[in-house]
C-alpha atoms as a PDB file:
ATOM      1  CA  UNK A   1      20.263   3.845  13.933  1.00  0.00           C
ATOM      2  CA  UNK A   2      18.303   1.782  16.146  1.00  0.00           C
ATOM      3  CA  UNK A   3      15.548   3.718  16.174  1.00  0.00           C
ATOM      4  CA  UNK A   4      15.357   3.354  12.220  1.00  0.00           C
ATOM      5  CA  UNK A   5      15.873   0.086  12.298  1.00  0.00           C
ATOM      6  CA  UNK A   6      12.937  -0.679  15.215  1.00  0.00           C
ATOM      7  CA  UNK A   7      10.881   1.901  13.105  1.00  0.00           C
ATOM      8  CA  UNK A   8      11.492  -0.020   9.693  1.00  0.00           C
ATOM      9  CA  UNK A   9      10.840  -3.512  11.739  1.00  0.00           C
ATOM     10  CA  UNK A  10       7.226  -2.193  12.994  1.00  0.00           C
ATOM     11  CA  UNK A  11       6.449  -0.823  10.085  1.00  0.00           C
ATOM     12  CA  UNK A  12       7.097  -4.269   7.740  1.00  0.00           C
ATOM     13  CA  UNK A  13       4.739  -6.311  10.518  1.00  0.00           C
ATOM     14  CA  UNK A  14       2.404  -3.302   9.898  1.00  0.00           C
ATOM     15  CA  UNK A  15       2.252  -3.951   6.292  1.00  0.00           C
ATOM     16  CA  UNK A  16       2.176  -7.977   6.856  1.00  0.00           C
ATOM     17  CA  UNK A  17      -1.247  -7.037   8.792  1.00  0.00           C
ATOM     18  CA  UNK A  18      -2.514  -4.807   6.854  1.00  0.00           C
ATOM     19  CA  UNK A  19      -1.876  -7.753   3.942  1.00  0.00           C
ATOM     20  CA  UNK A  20      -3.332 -10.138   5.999  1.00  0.00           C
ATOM     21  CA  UNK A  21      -6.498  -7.552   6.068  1.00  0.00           C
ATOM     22  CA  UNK A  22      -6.595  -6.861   2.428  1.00  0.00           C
ATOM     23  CA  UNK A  23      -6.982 -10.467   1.573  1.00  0.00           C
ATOM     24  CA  UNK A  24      -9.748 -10.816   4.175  1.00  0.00           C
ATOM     25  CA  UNK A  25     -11.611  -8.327   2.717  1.00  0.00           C
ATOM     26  CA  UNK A  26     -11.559  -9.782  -0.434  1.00  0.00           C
ATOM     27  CA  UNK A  27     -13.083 -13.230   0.813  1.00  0.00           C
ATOM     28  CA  UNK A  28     -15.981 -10.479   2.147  1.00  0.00           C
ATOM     29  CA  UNK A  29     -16.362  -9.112  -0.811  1.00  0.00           C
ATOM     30  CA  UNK A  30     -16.422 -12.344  -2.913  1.00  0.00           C
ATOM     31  CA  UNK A  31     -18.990 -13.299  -0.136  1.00  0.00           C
ATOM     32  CA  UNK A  32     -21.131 -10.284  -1.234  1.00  0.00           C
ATOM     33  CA  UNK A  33     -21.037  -8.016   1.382  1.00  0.00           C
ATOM     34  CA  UNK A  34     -19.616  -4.984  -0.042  1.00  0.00           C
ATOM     35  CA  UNK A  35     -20.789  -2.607   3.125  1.00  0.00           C
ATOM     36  CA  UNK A  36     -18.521  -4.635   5.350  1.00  0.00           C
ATOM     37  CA  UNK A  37     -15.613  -4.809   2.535  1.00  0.00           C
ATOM     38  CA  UNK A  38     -15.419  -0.943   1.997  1.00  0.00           C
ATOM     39  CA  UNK A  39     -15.618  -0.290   6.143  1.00  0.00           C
ATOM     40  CA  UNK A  40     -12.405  -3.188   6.401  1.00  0.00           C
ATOM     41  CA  UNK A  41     -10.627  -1.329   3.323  1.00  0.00           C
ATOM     42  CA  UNK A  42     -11.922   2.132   4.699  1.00  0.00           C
ATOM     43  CA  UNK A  43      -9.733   1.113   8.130  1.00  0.00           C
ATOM     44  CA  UNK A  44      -6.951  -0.690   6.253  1.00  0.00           C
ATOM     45  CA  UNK A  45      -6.159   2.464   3.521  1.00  0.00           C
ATOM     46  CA  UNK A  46      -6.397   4.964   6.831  1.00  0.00           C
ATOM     47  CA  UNK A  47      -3.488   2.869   8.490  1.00  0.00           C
ATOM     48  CA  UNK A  48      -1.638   2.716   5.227  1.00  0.00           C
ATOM     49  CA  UNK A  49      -1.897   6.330   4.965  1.00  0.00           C
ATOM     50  CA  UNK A  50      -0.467   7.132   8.485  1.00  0.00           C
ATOM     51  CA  UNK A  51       2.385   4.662   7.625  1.00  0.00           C
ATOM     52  CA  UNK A  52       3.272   6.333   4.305  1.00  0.00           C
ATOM     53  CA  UNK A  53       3.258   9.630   5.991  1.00  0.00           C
ATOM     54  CA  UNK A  54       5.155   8.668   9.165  1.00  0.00           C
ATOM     55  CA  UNK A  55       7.285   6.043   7.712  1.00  0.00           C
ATOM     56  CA  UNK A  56       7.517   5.407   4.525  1.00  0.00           C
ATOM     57  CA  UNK A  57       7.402   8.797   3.197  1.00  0.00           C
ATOM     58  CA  UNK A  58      10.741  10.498   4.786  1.00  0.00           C
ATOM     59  CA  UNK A  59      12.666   7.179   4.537  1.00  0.00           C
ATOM     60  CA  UNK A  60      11.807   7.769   0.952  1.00  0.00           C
ATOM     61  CA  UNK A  61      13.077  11.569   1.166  1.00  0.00           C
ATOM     62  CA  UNK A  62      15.842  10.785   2.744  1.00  0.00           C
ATOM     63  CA  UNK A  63      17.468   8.017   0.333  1.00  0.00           C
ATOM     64  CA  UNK A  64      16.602  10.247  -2.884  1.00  0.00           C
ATOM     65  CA  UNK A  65      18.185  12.986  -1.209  1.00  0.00           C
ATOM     66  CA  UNK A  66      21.589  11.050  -0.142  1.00  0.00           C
ATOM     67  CA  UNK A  67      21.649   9.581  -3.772  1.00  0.00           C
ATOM     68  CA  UNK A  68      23.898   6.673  -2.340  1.00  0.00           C
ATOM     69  CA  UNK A  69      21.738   3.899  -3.682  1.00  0.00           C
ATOM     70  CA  UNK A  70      22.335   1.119  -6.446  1.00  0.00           C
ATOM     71  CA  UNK A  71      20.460   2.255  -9.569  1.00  0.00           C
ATOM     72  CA  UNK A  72      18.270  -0.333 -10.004  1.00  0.00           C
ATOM     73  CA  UNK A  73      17.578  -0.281  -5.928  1.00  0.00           C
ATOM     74  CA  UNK A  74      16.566   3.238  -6.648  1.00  0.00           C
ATOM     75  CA  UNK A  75      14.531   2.392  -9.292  1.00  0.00           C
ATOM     76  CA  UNK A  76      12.722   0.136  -7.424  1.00  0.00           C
ATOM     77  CA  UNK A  77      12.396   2.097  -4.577  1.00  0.00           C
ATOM     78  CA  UNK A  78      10.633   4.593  -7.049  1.00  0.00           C
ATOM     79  CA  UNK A  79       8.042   2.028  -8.573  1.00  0.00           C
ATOM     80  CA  UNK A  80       7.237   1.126  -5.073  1.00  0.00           C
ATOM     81  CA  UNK A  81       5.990   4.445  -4.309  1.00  0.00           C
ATOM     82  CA  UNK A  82       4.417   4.750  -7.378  1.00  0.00           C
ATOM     83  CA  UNK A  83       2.721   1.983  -6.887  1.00  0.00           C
ATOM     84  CA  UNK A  84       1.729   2.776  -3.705  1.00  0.00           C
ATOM     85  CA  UNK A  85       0.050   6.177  -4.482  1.00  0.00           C
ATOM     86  CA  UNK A  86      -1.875   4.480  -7.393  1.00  0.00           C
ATOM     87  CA  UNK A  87      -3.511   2.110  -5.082  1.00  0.00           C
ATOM     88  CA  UNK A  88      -4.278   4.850  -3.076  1.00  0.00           C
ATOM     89  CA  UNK A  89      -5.771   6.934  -5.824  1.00  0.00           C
ATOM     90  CA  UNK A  90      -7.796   4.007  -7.134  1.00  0.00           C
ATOM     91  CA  UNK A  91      -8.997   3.986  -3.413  1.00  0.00           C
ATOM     92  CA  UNK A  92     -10.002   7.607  -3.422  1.00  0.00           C
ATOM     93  CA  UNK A  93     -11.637   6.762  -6.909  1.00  0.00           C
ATOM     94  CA  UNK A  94     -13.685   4.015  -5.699  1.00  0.00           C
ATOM     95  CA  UNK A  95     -14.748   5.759  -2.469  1.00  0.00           C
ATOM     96  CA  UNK A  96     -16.591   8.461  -4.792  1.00  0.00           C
ATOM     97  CA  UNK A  97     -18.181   5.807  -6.765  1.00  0.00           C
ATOM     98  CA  UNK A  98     -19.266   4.341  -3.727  1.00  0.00           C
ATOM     99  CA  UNK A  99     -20.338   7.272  -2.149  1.00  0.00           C
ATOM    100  CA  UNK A 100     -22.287   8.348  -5.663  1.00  0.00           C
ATOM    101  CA  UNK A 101     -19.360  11.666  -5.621  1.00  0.00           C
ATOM    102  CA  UNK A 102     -18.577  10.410  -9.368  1.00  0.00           C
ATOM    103  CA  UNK A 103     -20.767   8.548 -11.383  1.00  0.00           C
ATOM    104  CA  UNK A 104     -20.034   4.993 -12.902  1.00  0.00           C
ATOM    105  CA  UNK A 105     -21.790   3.075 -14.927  1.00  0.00           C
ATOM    106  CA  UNK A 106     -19.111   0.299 -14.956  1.00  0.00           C
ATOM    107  CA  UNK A 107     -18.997  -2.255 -12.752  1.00  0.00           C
ATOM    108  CA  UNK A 108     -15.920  -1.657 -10.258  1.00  0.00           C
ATOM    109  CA  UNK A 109     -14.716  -5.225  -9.882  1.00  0.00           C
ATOM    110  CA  UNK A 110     -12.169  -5.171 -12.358  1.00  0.00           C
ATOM    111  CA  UNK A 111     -10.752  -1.859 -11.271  1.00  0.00           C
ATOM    112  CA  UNK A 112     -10.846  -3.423  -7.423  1.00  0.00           C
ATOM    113  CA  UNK A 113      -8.807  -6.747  -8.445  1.00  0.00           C
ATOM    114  CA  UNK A 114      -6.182  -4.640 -10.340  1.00  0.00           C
ATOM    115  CA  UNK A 115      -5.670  -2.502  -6.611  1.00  0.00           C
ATOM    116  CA  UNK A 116      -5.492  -5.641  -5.231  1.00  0.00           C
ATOM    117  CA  UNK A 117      -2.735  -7.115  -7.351  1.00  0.00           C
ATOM    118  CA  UNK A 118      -0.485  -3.689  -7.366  1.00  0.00           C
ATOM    119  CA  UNK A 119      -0.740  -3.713  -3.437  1.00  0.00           C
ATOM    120  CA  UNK A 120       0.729  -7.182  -3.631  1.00  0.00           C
ATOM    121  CA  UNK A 121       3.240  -6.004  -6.065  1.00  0.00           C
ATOM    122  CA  UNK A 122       3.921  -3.176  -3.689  1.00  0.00           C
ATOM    123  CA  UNK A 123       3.789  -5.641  -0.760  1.00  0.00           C
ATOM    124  CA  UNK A 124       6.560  -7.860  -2.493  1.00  0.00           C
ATOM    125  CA  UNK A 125       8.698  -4.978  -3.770  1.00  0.00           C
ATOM    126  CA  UNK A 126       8.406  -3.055  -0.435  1.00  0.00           C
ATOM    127  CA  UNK A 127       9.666  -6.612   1.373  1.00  0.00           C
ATOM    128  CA  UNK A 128      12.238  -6.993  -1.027  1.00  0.00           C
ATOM    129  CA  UNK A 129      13.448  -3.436   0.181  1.00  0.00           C
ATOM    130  CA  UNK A 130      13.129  -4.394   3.643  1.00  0.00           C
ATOM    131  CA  UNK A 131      15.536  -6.983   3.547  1.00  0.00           C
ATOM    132  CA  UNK A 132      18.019  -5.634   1.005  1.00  0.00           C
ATOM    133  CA  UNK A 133      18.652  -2.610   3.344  1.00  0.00           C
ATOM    134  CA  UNK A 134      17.785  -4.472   7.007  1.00  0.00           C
ATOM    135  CA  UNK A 135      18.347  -8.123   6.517  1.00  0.00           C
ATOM    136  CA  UNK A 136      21.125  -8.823   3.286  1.00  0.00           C
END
């Protein structure tokens, strides 16, 4: 159980970077320098990737399957991850606008704010989880 618990505790200062890195980017991007913005958010999405897969994903798996959760815990457990693999769709989305995959003709700002404001959601919700199963 320690291991979880160590595992859970990296993972949370993982996403705290990671935060920390999102809202950077968006000061580059508001400075205009989109190349630099989409190589931070290129780096950031690739870690957040590795930590869904290694973390996030079977302690996911593993509380559906033992079913011994608080409805509304599980709930929110499930809009977290739902969450989570919109942002990461809208990333794949914007990455083949970028890279002229898709065409566009909109501008992508809008759709780049709302990723923004769900990873914060999903940053709040998954700290919220944090603590109700690690902390409270």
């Amino acid at each position: 159980m320690e291991t979880v618990r160590l595992l859970a505790m990296v993972n949370l200062i993982v996403q705290v970077v990671l935060m920390g890195v999102v809202v950077y980017a968006g000061f580059v991007a508001s400075a205009r320098n989109l190349r630099k913005h989409c190589a931070i958010m290129r780096v950031a999405v690739a870690v957040q990737l590795i930590a869904i897969l290694a973390v996030m994903a079977p302690s996911l798996l593993g509380y559906t399957v033992n079913r011994a959760l608080a409805p509304l815990f599980y709930a929110e457990m499930l809009a977290h991850a739902i969450i989570g693999l919109t942002i990461v769709g809208i990333w794949v989305f914007v990455n083949l606008v970028q890279t002229g995959v898709i065409k566009f003709r909109r501008r992508l700002l809008g759709i780049m704010r709302t990723a923004f404001f769900l990873w914060a959601a999903a940053f709040a919700i998954g700290v919220h989880m944090y603590l109700v199963i690690w902390v409270i």
